[in-house]
PDB file of N, CA and C in Angstrom:
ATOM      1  N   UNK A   1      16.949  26.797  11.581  1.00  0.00           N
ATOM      2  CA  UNK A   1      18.234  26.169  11.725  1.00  0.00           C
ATOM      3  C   UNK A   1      18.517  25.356  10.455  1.00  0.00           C
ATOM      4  N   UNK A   2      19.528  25.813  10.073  1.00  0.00           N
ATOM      5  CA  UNK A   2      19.858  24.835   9.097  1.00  0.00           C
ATOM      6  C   UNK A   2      20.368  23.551   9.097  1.00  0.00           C
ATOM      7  N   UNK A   3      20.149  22.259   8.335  1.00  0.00           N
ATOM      8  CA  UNK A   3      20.816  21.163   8.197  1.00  0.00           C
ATOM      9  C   UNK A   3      22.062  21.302   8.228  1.00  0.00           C
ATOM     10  N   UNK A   4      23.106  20.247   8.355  1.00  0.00           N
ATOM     11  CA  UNK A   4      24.555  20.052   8.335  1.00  0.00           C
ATOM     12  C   UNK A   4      24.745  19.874   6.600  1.00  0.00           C
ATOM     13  N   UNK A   5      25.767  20.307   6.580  1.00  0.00           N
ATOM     14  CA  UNK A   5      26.587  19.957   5.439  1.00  0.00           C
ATOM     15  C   UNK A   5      27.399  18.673   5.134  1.00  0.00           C
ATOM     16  N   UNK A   6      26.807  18.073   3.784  1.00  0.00           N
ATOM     17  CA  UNK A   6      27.441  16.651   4.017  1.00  0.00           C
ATOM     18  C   UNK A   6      28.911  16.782   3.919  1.00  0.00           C
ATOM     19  N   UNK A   7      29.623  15.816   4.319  1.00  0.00           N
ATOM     20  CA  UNK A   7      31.102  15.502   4.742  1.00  0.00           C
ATOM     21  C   UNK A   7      31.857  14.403   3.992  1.00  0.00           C
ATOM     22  N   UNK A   8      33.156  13.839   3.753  1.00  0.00           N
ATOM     23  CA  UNK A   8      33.444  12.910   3.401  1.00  0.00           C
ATOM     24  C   UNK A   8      32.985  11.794   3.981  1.00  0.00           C
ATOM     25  N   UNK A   9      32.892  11.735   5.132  1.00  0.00           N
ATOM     26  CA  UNK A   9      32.091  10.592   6.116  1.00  0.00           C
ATOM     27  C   UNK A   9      30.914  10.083   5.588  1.00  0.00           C
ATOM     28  N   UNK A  10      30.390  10.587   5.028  1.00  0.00           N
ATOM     29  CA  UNK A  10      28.721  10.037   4.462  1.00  0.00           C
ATOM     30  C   UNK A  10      29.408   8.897   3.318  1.00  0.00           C
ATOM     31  N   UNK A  11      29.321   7.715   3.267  1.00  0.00           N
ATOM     32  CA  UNK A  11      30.023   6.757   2.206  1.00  0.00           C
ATOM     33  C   UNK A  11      28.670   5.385   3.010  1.00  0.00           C
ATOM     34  N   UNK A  12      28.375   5.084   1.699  1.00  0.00           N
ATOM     35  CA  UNK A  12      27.859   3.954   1.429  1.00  0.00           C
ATOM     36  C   UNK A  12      25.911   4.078   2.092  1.00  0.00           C
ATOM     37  N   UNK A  13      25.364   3.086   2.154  1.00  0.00           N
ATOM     38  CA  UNK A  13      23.553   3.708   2.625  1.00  0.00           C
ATOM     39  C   UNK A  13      23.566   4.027   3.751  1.00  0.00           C
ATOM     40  N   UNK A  14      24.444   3.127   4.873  1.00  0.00           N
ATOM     41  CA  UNK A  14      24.126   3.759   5.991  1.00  0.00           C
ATOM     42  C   UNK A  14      24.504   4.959   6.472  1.00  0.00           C
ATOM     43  N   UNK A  15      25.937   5.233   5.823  1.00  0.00           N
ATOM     44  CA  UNK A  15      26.333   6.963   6.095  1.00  0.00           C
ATOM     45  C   UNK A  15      25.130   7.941   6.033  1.00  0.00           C
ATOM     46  N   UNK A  16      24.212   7.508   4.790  1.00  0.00           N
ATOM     47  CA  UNK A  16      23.052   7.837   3.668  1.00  0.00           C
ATOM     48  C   UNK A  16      22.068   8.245   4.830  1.00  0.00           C
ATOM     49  N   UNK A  17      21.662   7.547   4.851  1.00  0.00           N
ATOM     50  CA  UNK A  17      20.798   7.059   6.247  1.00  0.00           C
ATOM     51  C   UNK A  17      21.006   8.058   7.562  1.00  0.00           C
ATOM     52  N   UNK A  18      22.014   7.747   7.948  1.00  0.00           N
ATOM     53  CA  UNK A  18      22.352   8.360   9.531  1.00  0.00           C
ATOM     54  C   UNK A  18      22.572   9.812   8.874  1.00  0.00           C
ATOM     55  N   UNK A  19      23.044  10.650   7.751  1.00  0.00           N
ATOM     56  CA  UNK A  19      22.835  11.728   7.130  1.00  0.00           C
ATOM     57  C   UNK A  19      21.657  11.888   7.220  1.00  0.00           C
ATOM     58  N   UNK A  20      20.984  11.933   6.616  1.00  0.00           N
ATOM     59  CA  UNK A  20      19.416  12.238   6.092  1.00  0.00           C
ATOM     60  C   UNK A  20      18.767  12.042   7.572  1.00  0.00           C
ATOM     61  N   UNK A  21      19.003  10.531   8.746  1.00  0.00           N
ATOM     62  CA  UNK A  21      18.246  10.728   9.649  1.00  0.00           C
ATOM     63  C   UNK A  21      18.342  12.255  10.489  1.00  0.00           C
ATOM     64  N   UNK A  22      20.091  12.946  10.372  1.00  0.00           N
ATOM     65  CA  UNK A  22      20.321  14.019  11.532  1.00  0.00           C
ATOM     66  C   UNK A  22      20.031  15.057  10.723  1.00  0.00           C
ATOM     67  N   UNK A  23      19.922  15.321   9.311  1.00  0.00           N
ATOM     68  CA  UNK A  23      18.933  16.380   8.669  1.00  0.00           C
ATOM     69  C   UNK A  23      17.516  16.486   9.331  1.00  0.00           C
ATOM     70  N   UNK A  24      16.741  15.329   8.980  1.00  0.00           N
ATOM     71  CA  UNK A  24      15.586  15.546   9.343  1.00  0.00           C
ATOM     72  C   UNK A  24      15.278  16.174  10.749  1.00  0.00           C
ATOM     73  N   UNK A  25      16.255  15.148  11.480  1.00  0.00           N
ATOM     74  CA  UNK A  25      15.787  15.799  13.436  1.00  0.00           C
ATOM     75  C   UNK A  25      16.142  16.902  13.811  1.00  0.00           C
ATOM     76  N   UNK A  26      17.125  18.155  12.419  1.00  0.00           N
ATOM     77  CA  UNK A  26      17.282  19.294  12.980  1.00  0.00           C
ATOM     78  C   UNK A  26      16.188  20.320  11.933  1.00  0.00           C
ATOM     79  N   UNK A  27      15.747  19.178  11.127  1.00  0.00           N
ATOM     80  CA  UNK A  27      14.755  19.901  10.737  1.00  0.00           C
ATOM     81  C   UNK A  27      13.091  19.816  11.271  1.00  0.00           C
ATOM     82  N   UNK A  28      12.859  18.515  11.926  1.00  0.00           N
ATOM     83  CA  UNK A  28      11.590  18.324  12.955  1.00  0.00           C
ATOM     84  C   UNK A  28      12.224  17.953  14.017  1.00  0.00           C
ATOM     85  N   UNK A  29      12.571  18.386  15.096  1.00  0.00           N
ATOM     86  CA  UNK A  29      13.066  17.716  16.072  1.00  0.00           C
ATOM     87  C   UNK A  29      11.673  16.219  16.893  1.00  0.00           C
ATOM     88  N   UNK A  30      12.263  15.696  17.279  1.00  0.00           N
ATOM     89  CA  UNK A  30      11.392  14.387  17.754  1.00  0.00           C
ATOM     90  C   UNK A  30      11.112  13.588  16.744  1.00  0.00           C
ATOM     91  N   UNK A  31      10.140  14.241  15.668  1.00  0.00           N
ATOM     92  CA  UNK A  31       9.656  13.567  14.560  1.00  0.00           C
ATOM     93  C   UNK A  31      10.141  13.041  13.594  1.00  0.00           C
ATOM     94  N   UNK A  32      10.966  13.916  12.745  1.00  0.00           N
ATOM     95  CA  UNK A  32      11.929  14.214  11.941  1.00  0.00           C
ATOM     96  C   UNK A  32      12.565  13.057  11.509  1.00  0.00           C
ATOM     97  N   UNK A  33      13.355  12.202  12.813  1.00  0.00           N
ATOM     98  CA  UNK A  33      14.422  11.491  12.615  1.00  0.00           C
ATOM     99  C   UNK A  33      13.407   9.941  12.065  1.00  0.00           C
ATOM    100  N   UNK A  34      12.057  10.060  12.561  1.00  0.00           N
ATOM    101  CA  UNK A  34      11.190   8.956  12.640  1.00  0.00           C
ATOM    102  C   UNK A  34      10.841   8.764  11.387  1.00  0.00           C
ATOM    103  N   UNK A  35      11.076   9.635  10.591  1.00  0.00           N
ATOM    104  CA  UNK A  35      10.756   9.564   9.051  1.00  0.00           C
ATOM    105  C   UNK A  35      11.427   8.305   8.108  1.00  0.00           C
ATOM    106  N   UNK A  36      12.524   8.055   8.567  1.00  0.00           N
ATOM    107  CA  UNK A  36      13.031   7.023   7.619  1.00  0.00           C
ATOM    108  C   UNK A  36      12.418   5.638   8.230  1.00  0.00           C
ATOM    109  N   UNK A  37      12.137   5.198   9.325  1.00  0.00           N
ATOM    110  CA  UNK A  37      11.590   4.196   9.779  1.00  0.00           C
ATOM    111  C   UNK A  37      10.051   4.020   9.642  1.00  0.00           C
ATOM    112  N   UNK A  38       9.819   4.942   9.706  1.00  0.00           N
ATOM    113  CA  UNK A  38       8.012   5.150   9.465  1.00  0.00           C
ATOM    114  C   UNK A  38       8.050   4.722   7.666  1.00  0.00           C
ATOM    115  N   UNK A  39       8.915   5.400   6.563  1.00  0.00           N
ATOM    116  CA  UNK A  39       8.939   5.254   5.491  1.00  0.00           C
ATOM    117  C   UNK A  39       9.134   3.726   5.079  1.00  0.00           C
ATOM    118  N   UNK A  40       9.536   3.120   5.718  1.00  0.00           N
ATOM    119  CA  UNK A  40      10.268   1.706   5.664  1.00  0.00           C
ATOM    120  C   UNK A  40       8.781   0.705   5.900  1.00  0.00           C
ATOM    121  N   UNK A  41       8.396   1.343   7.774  1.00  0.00           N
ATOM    122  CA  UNK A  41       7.382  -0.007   8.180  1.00  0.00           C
ATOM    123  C   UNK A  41       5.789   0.318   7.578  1.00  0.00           C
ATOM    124  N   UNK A  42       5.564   0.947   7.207  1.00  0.00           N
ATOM    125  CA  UNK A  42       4.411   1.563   7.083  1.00  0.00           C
ATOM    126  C   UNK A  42       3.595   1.209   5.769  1.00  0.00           C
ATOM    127  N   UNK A  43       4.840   0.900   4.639  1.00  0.00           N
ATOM    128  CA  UNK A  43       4.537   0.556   3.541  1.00  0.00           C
ATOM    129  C   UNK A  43       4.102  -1.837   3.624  1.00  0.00           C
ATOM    130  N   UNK A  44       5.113  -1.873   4.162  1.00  0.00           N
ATOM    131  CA  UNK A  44       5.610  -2.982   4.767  1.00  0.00           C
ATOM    132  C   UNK A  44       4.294  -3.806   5.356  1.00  0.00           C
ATOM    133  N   UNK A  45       3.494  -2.722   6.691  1.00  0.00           N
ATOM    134  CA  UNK A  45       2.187  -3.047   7.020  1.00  0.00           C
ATOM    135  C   UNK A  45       1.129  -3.207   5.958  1.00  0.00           C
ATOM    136  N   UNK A  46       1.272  -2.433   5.092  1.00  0.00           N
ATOM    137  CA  UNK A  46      -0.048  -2.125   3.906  1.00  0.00           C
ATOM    138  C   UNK A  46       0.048  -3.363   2.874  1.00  0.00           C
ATOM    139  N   UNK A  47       2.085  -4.031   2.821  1.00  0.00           N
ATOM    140  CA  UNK A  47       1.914  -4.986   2.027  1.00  0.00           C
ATOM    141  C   UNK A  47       1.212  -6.250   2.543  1.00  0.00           C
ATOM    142  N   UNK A  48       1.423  -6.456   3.728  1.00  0.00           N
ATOM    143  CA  UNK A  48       0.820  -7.512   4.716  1.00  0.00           C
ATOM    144  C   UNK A  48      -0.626  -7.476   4.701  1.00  0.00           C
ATOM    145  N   UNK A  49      -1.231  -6.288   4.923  1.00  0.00           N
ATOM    146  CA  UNK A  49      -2.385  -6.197   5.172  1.00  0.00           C
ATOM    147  C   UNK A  49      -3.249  -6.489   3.989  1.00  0.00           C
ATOM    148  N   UNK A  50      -3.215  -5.883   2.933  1.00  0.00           N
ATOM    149  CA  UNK A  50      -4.120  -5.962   1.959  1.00  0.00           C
ATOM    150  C   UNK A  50      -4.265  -7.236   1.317  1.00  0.00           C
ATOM    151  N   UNK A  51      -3.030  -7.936   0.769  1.00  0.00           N
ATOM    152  CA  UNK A  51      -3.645  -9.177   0.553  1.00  0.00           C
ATOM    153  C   UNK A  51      -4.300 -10.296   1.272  1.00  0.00           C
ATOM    154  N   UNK A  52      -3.870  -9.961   2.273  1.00  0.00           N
ATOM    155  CA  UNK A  52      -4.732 -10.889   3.870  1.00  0.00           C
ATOM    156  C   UNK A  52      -6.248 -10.442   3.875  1.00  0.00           C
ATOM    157  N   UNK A  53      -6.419  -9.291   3.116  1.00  0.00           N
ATOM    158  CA  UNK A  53      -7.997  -8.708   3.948  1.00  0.00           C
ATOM    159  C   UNK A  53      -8.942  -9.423   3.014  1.00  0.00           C
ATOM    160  N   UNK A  54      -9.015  -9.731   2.176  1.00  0.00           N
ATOM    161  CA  UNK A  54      -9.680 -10.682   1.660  1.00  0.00           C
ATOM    162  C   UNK A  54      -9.608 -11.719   2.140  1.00  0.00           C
ATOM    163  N   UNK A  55      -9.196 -12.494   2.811  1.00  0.00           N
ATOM    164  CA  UNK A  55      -9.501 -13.526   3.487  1.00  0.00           C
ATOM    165  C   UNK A  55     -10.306 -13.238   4.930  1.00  0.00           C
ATOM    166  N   UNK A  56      -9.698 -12.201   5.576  1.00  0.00           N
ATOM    167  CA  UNK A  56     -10.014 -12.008   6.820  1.00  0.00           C
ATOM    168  C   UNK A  56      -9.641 -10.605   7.317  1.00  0.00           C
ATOM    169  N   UNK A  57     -10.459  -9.708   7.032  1.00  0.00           N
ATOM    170  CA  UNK A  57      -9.963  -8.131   7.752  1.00  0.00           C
ATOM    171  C   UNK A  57      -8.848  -7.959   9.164  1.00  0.00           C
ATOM    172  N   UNK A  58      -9.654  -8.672  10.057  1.00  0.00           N
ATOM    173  CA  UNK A  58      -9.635  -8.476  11.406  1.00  0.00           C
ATOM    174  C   UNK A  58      -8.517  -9.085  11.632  1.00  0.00           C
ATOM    175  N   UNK A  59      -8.245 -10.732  11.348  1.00  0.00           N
ATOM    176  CA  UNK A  59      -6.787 -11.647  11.117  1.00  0.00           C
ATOM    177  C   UNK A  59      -5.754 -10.711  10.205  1.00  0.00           C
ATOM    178  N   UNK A  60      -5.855  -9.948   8.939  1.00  0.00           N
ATOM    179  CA  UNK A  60      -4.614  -9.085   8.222  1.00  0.00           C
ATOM    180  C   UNK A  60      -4.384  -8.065   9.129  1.00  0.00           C
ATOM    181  N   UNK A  61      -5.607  -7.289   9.876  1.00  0.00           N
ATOM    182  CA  UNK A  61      -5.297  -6.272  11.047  1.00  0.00           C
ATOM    183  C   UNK A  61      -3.792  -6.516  11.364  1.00  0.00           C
ATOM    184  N   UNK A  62      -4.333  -7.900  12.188  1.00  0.00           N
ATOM    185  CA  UNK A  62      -3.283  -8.582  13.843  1.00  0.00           C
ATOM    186  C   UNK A  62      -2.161  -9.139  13.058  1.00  0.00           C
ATOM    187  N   UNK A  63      -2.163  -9.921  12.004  1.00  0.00           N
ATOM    188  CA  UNK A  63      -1.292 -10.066  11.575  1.00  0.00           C
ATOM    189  C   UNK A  63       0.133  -9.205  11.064  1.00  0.00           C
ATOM    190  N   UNK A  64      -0.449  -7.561  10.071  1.00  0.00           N
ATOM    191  CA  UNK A  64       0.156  -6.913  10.055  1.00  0.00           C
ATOM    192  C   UNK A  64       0.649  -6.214  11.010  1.00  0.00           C
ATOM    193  N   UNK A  65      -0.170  -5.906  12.076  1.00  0.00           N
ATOM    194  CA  UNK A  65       0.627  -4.773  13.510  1.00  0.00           C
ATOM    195  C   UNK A  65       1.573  -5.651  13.665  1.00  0.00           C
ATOM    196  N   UNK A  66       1.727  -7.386  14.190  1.00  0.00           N
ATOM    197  CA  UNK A  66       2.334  -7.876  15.035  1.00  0.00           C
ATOM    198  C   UNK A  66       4.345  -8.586  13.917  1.00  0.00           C
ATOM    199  N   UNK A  67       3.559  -7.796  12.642  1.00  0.00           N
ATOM    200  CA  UNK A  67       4.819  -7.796  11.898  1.00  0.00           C
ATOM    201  C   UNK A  67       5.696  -6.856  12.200  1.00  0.00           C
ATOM    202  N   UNK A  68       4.380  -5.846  12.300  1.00  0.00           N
ATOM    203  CA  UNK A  68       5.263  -4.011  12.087  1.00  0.00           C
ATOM    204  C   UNK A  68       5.479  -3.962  13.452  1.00  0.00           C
ATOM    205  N   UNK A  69       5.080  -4.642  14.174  1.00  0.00           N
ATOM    206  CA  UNK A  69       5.804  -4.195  15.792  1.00  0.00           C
ATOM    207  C   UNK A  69       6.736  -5.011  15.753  1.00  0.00           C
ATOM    208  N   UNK A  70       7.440  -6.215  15.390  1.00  0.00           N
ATOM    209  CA  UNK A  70       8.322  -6.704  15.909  1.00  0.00           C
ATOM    210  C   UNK A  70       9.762  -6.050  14.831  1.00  0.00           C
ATOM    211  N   UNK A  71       9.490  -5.508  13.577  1.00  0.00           N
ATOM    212  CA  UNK A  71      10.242  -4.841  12.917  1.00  0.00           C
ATOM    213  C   UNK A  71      10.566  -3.600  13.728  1.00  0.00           C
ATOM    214  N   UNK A  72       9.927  -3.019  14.107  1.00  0.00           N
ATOM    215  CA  UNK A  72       9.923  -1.714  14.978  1.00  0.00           C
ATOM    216  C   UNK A  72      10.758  -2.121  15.840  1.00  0.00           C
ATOM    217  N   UNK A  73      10.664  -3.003  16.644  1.00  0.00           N
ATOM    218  CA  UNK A  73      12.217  -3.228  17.749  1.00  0.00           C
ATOM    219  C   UNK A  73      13.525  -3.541  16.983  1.00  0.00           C
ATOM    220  N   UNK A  74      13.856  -3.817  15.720  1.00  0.00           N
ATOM    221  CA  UNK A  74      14.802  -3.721  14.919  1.00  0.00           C
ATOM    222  C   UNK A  74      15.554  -1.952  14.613  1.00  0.00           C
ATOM    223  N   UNK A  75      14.184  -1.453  14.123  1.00  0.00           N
ATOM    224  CA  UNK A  75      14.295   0.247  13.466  1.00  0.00           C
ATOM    225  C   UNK A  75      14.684   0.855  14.871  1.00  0.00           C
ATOM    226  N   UNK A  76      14.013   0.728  15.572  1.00  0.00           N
ATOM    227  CA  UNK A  76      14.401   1.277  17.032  1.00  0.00           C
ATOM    228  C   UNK A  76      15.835   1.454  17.511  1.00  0.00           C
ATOM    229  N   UNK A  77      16.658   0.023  17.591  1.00  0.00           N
ATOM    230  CA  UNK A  77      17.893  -0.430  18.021  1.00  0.00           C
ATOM    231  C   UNK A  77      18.693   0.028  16.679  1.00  0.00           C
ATOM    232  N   UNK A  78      18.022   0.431  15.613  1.00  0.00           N
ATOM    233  CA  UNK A  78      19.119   0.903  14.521  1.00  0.00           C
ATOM    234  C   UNK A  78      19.018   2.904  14.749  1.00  0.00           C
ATOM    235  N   UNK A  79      17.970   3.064  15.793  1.00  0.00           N
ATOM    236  CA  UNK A  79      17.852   4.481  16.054  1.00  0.00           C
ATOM    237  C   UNK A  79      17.437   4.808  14.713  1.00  0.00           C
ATOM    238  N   UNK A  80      16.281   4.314  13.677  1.00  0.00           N
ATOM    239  CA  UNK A  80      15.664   5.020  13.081  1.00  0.00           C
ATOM    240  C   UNK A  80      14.461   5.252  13.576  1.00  0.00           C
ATOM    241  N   UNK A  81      13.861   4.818  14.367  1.00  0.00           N
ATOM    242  CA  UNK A  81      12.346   4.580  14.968  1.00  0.00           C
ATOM    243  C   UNK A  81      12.575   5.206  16.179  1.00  0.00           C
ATOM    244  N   UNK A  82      11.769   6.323  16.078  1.00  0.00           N
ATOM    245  CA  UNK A  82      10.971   6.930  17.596  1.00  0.00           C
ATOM    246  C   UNK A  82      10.548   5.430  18.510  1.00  0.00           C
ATOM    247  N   UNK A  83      10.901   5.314  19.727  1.00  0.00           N
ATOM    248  CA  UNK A  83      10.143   4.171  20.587  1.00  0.00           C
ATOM    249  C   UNK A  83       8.778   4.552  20.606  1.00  0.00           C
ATOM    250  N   UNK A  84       8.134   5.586  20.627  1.00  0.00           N
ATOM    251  CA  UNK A  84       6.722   5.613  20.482  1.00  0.00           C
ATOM    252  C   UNK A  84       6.013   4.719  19.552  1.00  0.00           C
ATOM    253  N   UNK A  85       6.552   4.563  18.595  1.00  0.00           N
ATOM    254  CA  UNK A  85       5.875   3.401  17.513  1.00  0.00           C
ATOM    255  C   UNK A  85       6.044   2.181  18.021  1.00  0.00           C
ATOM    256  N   UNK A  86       6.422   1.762  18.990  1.00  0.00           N
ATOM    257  CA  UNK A  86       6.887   0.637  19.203  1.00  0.00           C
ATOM    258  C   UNK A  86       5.504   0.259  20.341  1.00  0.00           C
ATOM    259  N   UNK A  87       5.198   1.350  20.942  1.00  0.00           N
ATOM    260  CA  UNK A  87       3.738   1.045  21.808  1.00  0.00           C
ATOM    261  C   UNK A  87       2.964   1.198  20.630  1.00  0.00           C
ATOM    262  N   UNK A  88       2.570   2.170  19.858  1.00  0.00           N
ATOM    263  CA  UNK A  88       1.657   1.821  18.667  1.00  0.00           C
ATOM    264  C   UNK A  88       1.448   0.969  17.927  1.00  0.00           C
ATOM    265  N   UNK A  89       2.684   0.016  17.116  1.00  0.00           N
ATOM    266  CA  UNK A  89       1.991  -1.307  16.866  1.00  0.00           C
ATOM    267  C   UNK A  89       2.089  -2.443  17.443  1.00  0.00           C
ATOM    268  N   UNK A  90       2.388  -2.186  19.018  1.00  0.00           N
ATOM    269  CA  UNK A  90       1.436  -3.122  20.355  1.00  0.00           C
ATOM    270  C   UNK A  90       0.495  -3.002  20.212  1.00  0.00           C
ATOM    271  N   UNK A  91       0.143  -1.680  20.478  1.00  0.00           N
ATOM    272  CA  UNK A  91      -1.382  -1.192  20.451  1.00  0.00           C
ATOM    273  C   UNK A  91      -2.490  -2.055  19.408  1.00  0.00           C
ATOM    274  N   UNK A  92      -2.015  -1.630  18.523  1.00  0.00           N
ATOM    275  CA  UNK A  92      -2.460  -2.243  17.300  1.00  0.00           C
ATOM    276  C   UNK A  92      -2.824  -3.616  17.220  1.00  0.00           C
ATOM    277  N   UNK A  93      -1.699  -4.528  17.361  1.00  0.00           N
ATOM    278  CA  UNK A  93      -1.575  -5.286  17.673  1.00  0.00           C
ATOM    279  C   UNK A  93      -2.492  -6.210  18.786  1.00  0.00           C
ATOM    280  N   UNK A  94      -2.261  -5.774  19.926  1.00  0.00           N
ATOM    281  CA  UNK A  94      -3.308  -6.234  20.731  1.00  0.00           C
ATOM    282  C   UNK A  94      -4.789  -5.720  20.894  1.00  0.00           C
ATOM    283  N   UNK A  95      -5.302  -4.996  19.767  1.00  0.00           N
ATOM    284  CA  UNK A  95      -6.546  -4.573  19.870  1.00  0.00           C
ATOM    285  C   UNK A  95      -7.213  -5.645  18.816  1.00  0.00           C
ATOM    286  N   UNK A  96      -5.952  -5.805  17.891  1.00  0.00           N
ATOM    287  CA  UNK A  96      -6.667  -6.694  16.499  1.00  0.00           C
ATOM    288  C   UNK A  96      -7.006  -8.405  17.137  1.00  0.00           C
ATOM    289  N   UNK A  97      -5.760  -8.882  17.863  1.00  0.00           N
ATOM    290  CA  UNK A  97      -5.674 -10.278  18.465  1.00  0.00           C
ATOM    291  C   UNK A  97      -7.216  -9.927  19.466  1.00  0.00           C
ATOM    292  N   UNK A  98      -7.414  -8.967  20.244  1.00  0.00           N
ATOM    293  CA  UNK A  98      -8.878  -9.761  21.356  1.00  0.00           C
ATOM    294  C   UNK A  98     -10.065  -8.901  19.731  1.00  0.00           C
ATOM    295  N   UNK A  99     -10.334  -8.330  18.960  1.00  0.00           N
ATOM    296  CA  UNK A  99     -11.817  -8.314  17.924  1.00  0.00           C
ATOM    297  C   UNK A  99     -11.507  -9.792  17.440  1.00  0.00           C
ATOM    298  N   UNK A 100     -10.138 -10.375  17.143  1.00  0.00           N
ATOM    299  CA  UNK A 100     -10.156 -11.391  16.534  1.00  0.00           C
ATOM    300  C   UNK A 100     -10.803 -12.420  17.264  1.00  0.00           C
ATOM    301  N   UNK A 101     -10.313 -12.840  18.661  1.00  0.00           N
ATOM    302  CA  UNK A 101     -10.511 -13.548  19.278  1.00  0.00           C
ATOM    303  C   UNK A 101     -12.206 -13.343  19.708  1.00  0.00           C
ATOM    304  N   UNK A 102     -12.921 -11.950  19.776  1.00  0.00           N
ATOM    305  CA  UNK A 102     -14.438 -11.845  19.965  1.00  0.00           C
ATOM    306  C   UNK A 102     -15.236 -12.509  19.078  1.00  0.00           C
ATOM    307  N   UNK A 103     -14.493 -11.934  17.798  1.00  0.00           N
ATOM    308  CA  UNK A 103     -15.103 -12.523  16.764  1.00  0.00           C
ATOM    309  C   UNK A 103     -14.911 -14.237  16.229  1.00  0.00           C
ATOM    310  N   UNK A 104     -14.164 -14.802  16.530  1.00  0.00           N
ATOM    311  CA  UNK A 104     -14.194 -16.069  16.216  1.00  0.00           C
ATOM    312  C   UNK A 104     -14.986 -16.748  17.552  1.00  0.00           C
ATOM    313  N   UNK A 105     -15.308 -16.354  18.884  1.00  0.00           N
ATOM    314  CA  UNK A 105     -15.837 -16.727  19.516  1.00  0.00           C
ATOM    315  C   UNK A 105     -16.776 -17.752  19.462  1.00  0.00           C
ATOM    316  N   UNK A 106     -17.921 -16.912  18.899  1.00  0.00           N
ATOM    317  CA  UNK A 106     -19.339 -17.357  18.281  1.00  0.00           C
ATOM    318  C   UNK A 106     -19.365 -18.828  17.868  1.00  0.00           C
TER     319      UNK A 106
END
């Protein structure tokens, strides 16, 4: 199936955007459209994370999911984000907060 043909309607990033998102989903359906939001948070997590991990792996973990998940309910409501990511960096999220919490236990 082929993509759509762009239109006068496509004007300014978000035209950009909502273009490119309904390319992609007729070119992966489900996945496809998840590409521009995944492209966005993903980088976003890695900036969070890495300079934190020198201080503390396990704290940049929890810290970064609980960034990239609350961005994810943004990407979501803008319909760039699959809701599936949105349980994934819960997931994430709450796996990093209880190693954190095991580990500071001690």
């Amino acid at each position: 199936m082929a993509y759509p043909a762009p239109n006068g309607s496509i004007i300014g990033l978000d035209g950009l955007m909502n273009y490119t998102k309904l390319a992609l989903e007729t070119q992966q359906p489900g996945i496809g459209a998840s590409a521009i939001g995944l492209a966005l948070i993903i980088p976003i997590w890695f900036v969070i994370f890495l300079p934190m991990s020198l201080i503390s792996p396990i704290g940049a973990f929890t810290v970064a999911s609980f960034i990239a998940w609350v961005l994810s309910i943004f990407l979501i409501a803008a319909q760039l984000l699959n809701p599936l990511a949105f349980g994934v960096f819960f997931t994430m999220w709450i796996a990093g907060a209880i190693a954190f919490y095991l580990q500071t236990r001690s």
